[in-house]
PDB file of N, CA and C in Angstrom:
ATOM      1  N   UNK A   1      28.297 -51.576 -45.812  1.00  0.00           N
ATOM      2  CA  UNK A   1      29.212 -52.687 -45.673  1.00  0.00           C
ATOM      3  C   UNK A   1      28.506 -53.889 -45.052  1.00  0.00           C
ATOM      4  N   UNK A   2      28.082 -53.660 -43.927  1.00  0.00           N
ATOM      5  CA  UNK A   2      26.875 -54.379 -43.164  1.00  0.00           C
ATOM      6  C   UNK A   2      25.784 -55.313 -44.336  1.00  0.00           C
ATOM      7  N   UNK A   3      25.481 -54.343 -45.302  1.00  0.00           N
ATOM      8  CA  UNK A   3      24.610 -54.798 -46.387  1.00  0.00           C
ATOM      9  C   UNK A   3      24.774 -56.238 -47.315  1.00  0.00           C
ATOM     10  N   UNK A   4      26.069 -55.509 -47.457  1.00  0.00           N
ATOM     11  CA  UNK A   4      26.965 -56.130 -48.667  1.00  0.00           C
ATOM     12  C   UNK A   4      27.599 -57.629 -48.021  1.00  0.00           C
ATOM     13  N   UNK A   5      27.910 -57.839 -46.441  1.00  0.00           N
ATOM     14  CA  UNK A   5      27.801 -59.377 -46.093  1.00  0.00           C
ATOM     15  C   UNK A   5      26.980 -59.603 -46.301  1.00  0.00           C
ATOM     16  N   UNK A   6      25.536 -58.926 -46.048  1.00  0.00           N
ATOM     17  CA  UNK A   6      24.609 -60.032 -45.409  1.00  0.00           C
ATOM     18  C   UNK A   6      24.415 -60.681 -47.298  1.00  0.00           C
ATOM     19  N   UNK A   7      24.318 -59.792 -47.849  1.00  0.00           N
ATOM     20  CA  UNK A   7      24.066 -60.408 -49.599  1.00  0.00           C
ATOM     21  C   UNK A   7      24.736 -61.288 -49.908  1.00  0.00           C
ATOM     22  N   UNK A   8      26.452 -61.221 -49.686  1.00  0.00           N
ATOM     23  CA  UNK A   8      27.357 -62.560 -49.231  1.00  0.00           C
ATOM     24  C   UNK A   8      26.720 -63.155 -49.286  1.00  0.00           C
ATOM     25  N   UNK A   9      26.630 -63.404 -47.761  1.00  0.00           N
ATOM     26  CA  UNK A   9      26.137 -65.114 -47.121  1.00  0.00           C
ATOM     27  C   UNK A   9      24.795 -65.537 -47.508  1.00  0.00           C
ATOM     28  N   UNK A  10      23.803 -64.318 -47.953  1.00  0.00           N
ATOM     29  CA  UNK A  10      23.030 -65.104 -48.503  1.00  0.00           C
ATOM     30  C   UNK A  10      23.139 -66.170 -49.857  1.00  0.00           C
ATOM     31  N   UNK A  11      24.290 -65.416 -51.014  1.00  0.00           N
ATOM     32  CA  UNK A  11      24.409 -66.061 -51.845  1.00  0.00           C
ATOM     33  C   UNK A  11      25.103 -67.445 -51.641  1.00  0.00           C
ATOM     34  N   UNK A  12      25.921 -67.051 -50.715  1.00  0.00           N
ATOM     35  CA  UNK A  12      26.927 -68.653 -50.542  1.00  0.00           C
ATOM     36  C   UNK A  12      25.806 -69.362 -49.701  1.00  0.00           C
ATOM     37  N   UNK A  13      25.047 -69.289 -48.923  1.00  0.00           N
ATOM     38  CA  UNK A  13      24.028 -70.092 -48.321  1.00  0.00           C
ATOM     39  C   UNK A  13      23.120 -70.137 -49.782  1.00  0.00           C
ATOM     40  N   UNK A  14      22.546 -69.760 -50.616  1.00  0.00           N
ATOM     41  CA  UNK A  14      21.903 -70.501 -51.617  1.00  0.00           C
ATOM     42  C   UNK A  14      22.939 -71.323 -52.814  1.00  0.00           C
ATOM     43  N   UNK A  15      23.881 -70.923 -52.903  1.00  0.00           N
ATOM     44  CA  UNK A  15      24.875 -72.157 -53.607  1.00  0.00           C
ATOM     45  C   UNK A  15      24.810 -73.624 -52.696  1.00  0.00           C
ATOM     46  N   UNK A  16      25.449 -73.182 -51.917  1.00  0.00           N
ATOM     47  CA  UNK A  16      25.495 -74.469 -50.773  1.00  0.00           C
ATOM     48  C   UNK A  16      24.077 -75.766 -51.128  1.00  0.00           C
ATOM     49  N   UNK A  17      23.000 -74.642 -50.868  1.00  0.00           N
ATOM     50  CA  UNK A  17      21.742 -75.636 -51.449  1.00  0.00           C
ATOM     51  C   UNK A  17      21.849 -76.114 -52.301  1.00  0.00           C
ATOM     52  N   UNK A  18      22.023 -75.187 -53.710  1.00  0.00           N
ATOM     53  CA  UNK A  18      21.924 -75.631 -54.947  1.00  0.00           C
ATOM     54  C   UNK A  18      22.960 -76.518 -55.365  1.00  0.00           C
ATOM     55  N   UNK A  19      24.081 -76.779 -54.299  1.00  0.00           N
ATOM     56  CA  UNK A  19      25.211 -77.611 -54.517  1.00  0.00           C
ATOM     57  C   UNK A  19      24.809 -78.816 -54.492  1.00  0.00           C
ATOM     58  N   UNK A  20      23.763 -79.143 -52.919  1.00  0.00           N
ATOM     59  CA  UNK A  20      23.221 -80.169 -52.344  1.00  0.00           C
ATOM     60  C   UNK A  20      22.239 -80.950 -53.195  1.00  0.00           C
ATOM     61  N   UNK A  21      21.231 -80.071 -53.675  1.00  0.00           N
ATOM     62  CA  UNK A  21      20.231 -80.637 -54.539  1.00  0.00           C
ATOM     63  C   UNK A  21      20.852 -81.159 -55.844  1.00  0.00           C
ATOM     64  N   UNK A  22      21.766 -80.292 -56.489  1.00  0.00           N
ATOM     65  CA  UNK A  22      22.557 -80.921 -57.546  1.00  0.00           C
ATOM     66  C   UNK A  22      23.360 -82.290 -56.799  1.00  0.00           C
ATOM     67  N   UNK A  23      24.129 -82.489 -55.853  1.00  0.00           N
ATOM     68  CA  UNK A  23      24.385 -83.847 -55.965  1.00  0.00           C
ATOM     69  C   UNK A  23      23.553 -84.862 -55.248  1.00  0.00           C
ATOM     70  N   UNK A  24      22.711 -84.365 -54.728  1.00  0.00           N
ATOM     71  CA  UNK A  24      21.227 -85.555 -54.734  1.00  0.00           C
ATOM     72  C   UNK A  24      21.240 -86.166 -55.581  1.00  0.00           C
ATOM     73  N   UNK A  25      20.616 -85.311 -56.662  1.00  0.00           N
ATOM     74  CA  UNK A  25      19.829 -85.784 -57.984  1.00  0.00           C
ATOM     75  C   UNK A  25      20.928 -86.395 -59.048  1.00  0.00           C
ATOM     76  N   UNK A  26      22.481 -86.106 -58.643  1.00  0.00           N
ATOM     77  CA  UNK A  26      23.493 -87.148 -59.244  1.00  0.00           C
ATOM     78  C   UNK A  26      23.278 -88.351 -58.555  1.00  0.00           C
ATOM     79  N   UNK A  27      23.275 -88.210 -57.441  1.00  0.00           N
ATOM     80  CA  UNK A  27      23.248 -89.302 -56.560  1.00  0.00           C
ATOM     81  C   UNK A  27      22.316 -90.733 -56.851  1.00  0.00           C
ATOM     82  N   UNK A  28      20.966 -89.935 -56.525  1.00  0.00           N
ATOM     83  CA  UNK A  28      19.780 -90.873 -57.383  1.00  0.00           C
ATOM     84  C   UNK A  28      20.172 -91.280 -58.974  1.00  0.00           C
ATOM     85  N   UNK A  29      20.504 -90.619 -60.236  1.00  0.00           N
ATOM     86  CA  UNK A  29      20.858 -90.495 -61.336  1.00  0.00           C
ATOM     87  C   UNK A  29      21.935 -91.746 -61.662  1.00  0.00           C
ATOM     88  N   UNK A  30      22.896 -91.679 -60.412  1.00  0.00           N
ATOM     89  CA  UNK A  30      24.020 -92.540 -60.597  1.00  0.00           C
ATOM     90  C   UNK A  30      23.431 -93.770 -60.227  1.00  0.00           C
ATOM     91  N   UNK A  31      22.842 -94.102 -59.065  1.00  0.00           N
ATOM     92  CA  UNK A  31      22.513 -95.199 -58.796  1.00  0.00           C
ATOM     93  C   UNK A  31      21.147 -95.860 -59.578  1.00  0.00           C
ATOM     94  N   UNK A  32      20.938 -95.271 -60.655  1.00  0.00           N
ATOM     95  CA  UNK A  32      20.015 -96.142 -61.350  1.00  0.00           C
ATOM     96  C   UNK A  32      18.211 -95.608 -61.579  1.00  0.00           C
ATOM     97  N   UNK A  33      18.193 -94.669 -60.406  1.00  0.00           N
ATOM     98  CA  UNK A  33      17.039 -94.316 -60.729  1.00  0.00           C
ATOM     99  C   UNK A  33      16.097 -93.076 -61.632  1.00  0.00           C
ATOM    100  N   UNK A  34      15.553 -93.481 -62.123  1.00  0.00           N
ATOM    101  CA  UNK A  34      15.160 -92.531 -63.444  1.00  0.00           C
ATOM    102  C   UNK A  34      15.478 -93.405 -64.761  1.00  0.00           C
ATOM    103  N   UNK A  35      16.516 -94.015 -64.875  1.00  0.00           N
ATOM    104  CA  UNK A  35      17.195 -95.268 -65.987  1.00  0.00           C
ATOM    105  C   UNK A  35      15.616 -95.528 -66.631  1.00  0.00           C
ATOM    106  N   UNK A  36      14.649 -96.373 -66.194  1.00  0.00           N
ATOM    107  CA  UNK A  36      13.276 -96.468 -67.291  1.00  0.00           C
ATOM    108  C   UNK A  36      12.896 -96.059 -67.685  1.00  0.00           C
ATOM    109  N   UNK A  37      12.633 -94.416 -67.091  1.00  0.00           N
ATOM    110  CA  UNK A  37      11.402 -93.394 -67.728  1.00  0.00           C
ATOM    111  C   UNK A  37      11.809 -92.248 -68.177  1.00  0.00           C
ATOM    112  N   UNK A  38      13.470 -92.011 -67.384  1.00  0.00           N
ATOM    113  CA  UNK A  38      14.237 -90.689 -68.146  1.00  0.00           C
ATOM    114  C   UNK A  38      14.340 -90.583 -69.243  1.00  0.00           C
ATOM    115  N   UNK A  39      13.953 -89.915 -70.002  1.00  0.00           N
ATOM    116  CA  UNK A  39      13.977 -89.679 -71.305  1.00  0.00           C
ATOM    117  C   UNK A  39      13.796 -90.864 -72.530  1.00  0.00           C
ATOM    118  N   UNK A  40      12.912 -91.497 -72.177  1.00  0.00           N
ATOM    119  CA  UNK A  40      12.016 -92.206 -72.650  1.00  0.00           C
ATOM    120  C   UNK A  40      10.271 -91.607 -72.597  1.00  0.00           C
ATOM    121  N   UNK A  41      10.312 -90.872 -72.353  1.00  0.00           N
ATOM    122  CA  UNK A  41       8.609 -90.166 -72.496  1.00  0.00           C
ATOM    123  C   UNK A  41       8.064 -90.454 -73.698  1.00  0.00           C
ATOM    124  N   UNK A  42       6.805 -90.578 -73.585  1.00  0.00           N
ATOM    125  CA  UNK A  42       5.840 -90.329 -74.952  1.00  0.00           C
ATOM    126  C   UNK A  42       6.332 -88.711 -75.253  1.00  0.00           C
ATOM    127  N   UNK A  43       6.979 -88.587 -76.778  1.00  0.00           N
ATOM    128  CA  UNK A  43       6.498 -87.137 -77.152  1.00  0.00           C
ATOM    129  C   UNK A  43       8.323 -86.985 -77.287  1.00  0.00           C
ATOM    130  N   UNK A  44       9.474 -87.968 -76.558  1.00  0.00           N
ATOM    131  CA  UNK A  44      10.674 -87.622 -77.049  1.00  0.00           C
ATOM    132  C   UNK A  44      10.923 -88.657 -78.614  1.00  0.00           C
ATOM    133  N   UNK A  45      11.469 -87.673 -79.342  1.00  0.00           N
ATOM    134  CA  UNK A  45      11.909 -88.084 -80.554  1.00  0.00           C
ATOM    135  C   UNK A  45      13.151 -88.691 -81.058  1.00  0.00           C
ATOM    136  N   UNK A  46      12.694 -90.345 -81.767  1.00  0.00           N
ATOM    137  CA  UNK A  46      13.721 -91.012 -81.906  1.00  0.00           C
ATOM    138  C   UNK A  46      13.871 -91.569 -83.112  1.00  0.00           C
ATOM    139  N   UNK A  47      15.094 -91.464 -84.102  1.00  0.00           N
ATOM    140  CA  UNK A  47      14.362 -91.836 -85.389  1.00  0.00           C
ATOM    141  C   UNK A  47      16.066 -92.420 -85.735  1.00  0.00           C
ATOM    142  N   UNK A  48      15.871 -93.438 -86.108  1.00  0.00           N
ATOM    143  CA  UNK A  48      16.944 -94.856 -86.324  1.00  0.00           C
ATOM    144  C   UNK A  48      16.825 -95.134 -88.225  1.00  0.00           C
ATOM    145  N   UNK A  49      17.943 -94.639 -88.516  1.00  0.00           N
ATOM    146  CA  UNK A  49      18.122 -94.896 -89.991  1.00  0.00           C
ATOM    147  C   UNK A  49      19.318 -95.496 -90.109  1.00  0.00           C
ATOM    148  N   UNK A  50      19.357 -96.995 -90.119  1.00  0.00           N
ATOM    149  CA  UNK A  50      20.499 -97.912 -90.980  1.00  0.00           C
ATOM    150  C   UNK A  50      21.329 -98.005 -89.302  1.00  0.00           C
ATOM    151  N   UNK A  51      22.822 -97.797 -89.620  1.00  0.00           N
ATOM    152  CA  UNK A  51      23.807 -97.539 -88.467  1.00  0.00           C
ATOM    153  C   UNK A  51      23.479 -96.468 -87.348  1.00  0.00           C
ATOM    154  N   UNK A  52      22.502 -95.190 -87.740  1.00  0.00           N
ATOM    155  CA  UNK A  52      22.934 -93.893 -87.037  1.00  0.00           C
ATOM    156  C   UNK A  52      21.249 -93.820 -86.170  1.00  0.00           C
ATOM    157  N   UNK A  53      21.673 -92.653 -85.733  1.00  0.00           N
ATOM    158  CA  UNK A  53      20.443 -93.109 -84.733  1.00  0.00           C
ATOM    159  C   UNK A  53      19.872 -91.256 -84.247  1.00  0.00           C
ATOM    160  N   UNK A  54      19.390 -90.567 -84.562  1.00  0.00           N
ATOM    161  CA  UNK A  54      18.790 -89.251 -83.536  1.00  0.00           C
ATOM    162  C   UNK A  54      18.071 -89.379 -82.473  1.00  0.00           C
ATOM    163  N   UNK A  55      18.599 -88.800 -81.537  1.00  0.00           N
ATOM    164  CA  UNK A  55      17.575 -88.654 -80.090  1.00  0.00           C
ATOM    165  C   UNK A  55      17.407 -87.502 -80.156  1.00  0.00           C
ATOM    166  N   UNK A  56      16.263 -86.847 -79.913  1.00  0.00           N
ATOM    167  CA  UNK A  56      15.875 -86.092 -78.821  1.00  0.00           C
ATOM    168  C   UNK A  56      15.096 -85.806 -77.812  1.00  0.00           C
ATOM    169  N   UNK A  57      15.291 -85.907 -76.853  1.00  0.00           N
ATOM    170  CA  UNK A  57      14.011 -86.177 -75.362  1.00  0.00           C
ATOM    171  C   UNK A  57      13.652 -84.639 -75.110  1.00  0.00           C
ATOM    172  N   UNK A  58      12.415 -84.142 -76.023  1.00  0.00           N
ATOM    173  CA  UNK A  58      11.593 -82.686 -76.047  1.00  0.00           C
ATOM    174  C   UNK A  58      10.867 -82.696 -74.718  1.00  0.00           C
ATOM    175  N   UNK A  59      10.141 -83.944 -74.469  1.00  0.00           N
ATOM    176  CA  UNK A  59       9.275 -83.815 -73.221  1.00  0.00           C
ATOM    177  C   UNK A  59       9.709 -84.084 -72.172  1.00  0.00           C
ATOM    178  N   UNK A  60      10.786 -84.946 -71.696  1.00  0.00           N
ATOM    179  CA  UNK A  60      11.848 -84.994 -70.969  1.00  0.00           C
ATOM    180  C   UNK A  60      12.054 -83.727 -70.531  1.00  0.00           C
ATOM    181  N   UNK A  61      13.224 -82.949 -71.520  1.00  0.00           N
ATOM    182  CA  UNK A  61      13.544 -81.770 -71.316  1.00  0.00           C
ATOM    183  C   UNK A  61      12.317 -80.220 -70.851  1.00  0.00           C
ATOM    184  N   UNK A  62      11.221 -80.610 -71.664  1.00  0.00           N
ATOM    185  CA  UNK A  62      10.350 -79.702 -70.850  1.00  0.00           C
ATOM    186  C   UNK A  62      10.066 -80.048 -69.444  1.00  0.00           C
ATOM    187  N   UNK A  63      10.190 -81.175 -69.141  1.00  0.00           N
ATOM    188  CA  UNK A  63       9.122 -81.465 -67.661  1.00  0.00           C
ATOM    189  C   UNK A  63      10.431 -81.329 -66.676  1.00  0.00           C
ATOM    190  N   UNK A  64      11.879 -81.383 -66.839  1.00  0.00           N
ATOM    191  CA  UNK A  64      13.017 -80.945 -66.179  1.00  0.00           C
ATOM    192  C   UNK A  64      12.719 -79.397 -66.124  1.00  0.00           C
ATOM    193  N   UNK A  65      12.560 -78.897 -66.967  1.00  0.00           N
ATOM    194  CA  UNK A  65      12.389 -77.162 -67.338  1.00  0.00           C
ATOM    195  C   UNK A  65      11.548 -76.784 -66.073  1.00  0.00           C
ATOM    196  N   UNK A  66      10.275 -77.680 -66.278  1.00  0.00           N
ATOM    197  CA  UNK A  66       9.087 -76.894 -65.515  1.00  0.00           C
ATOM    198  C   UNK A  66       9.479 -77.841 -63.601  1.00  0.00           C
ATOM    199  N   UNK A  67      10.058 -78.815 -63.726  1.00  0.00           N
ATOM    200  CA  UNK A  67      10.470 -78.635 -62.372  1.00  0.00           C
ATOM    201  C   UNK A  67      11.595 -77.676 -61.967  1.00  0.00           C
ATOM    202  N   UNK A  68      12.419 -77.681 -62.557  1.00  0.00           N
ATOM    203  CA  UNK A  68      13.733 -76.692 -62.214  1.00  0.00           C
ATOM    204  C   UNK A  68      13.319 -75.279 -61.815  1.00  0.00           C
ATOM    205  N   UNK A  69      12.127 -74.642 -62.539  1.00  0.00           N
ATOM    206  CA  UNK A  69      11.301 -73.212 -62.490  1.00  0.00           C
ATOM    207  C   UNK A  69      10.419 -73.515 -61.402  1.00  0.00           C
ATOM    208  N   UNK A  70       9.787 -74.612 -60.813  1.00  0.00           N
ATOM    209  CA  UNK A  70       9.643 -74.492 -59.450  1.00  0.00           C
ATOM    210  C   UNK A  70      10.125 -74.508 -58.503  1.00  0.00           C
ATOM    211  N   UNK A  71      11.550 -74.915 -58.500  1.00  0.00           N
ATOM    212  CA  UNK A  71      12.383 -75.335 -57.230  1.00  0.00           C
ATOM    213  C   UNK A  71      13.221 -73.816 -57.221  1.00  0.00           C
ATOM    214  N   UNK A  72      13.102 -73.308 -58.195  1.00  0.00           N
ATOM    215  CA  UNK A  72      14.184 -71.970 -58.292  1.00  0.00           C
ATOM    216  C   UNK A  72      12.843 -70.869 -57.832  1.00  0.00           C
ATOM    217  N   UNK A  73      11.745 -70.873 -58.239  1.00  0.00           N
ATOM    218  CA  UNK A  73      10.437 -70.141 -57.537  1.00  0.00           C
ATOM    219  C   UNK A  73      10.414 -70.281 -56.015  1.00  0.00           C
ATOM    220  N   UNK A  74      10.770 -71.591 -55.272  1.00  0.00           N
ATOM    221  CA  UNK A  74      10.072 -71.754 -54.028  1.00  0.00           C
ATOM    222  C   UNK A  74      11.779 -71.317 -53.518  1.00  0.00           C
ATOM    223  N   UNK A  75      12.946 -71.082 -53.851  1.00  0.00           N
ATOM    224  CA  UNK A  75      13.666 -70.801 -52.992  1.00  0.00           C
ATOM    225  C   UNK A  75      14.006 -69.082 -53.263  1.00  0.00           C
ATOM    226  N   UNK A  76      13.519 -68.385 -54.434  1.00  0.00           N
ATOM    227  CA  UNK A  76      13.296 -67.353 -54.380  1.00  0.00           C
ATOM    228  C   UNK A  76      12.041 -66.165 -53.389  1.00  0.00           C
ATOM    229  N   UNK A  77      11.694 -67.052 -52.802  1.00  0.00           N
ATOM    230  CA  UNK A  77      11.109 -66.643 -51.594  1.00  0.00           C
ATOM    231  C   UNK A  77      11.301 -66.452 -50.227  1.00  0.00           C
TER     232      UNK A  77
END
């Protein structure tokens, strides 16, 4: 039983973080920063025919990937 809090509070103490860092990075996001280079990378794909338009930000989305897999590495420790 003893066990089974402490696993609790560990999980609600790592939400709590992951709550925090998620509204940081709204925080920054909302107020403008990232706006130039977010998903604008060399290597995201954009291709404009007539009215319509495809995005996709590939390298964007990888380099979010490979930070997200470090921040979830260093608190798995």
């Amino acid at each position: 039983m003893v066990r089974y809090l402490a696993e609790v509070r560990d999980v609600g103490r790592m939400l709590v973080v992951f709550g925090g860092v998620i509204a940081i990075i709204g925080l920054l996001l909302w107020s403008g920063f990232g706006v130039g280079w977010l998903g604008h990378l060399p290597g995201d794909i954009r291709i404009e025919r007539g009215s319509s338009t495809f995005y996709f930000p590939i390298v964007t989305c990888i380099i979010v990937s490979v930070v997200l897999t470090l921040i979830m590495s260093f608190f798995r420790r």
